[in-house]
Protein backbone atom coordinates (compact mmCIF):
# COMPACT_ATOMS: atom_id res chain seq x y z
CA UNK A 1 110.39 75.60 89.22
CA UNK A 2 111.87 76.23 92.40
CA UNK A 3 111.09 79.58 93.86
CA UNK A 4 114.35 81.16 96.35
CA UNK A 5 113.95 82.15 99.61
CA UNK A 6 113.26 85.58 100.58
CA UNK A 7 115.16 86.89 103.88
CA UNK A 8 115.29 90.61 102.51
CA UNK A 9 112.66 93.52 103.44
CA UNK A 10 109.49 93.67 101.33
CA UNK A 11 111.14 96.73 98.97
CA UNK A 12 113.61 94.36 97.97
CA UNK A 13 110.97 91.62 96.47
CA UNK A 14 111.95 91.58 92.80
CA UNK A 15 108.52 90.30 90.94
CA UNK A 16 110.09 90.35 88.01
CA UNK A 17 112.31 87.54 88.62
CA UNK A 18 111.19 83.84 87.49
CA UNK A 19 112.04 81.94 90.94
CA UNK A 20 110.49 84.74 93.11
CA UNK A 21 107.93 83.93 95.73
CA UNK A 22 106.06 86.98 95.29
CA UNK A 23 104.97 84.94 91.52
CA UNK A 24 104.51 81.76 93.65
CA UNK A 25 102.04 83.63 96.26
CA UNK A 26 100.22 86.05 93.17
CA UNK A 27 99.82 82.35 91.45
CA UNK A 28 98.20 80.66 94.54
CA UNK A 29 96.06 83.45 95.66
CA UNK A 30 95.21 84.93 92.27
CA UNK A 31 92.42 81.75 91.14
CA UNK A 32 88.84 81.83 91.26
CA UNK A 33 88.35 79.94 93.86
CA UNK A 34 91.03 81.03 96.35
CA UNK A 35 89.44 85.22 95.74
CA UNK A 36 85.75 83.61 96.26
CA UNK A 37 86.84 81.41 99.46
CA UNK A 38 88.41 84.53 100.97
CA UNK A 39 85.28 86.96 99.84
CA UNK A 40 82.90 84.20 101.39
CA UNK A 41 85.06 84.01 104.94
CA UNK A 42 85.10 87.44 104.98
CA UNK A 43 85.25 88.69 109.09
CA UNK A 44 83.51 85.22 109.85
CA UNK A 45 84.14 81.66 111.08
CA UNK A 46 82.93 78.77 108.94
CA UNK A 47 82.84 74.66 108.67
CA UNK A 48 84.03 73.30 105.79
CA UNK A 49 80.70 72.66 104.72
CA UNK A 50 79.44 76.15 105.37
CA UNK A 51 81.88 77.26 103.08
CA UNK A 52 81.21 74.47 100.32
CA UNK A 53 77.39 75.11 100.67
CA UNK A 54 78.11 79.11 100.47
CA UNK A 55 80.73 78.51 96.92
CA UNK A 56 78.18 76.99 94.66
CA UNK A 57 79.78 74.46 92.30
CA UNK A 58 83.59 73.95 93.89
CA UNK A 59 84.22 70.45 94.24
CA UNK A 60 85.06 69.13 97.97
CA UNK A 61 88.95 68.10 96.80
CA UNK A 62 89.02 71.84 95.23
CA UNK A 63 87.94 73.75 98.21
CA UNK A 64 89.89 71.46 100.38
CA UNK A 65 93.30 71.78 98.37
CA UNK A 66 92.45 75.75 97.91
CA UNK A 67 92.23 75.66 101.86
CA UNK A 68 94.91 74.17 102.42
CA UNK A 69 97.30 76.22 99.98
CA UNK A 70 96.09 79.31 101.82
CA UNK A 71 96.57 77.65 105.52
CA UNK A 72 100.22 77.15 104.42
CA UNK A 73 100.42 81.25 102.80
CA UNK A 74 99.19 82.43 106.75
CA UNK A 75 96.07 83.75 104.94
CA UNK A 76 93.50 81.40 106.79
CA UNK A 77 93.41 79.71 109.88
CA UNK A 78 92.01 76.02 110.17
CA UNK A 79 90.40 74.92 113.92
CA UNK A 80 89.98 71.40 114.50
CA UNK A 81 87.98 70.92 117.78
CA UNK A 82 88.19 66.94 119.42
CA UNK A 83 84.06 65.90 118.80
CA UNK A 84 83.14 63.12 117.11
CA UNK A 85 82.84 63.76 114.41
CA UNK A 86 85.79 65.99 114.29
CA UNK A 87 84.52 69.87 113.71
CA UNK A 88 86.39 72.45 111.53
CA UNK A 89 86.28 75.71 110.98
CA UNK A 90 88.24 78.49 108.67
CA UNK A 91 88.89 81.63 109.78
CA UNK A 92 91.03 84.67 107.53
CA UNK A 93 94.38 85.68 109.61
CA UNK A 94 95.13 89.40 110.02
CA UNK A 95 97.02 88.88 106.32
CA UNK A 96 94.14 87.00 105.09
CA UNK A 97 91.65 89.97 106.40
CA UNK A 98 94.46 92.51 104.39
CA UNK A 99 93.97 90.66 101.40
CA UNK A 100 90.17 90.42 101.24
CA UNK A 101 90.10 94.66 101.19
CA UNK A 102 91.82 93.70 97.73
CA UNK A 103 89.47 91.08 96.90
CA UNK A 104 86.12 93.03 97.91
CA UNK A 105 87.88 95.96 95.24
CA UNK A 106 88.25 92.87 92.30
CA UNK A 107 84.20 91.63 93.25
CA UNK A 108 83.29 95.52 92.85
CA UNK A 109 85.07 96.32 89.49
CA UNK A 110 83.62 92.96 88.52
CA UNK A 111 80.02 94.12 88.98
CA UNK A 112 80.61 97.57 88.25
CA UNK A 113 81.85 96.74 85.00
CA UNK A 114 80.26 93.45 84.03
CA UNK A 115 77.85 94.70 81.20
CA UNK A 116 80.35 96.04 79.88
CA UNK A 117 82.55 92.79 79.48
CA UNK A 118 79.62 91.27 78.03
CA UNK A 119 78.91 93.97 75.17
CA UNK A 120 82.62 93.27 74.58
CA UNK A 121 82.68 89.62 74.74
CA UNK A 122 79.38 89.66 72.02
CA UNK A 123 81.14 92.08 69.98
CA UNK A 124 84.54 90.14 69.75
CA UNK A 125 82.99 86.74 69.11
CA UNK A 126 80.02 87.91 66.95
């Protein structure tokens, strides 16, 4: 599907709407990996490998595609510095830094809340 452009002001987003980019960006930013790769940036700067060895079990073409999808959002900013070999680092833009307020709420609901999901998950399949 082809999402439309948006030139209006943010009231004027209409989430309801199939070809809105508000679903494209909730879509791309709402997956595991994307909420656990901004949680684990949080106010620092990381290598690529930093961040792989800090997201136990993401694969290196998942964290790199996630990466990339929120480089081209404005939610995280990739550094390539000329060594050999090349270095990289990841750091969360001011709208990547909003976003992980958000995200830090989701991990604390998540823990907060986690026996409970389980007594309810036992429950339901037992």
């Amino acid at each position: 599907m082809v999402t439309t452009q948006f030139s209006g002001s943010a009231q004027d987003a209409d989430i309801s709407r199939a070809d809105s980019l508000a679903r494209e960006i909730f879509s791309d930013v709402a997956n595991k990996w994307a909420l656990l790769i901004i949680e684990t940036l949080g106010y620092r700067t990381l290598r690529f490998s930093e961040l792989r060895n800090g997201l136990e079990g993401i694969s290196h073409k998942m964290l790199t595609q996630n990466l990339r999808m929120l480089e081209r959002n404005g939610l995280v900013e990739r550094e390539v510095h000329p060594t050999v070999p090349p270095r990289v680092e990841y750091t969360l833009t001011g709208p990547g830094r909003a976003l992980r307020a958000t995200v830090d709420v989701m991990c604390g609901w998540t823990q907060q809340y986690l026996g409970h999901i389980e007594a309810s998950r036992r429950r339901f399949d037992g």
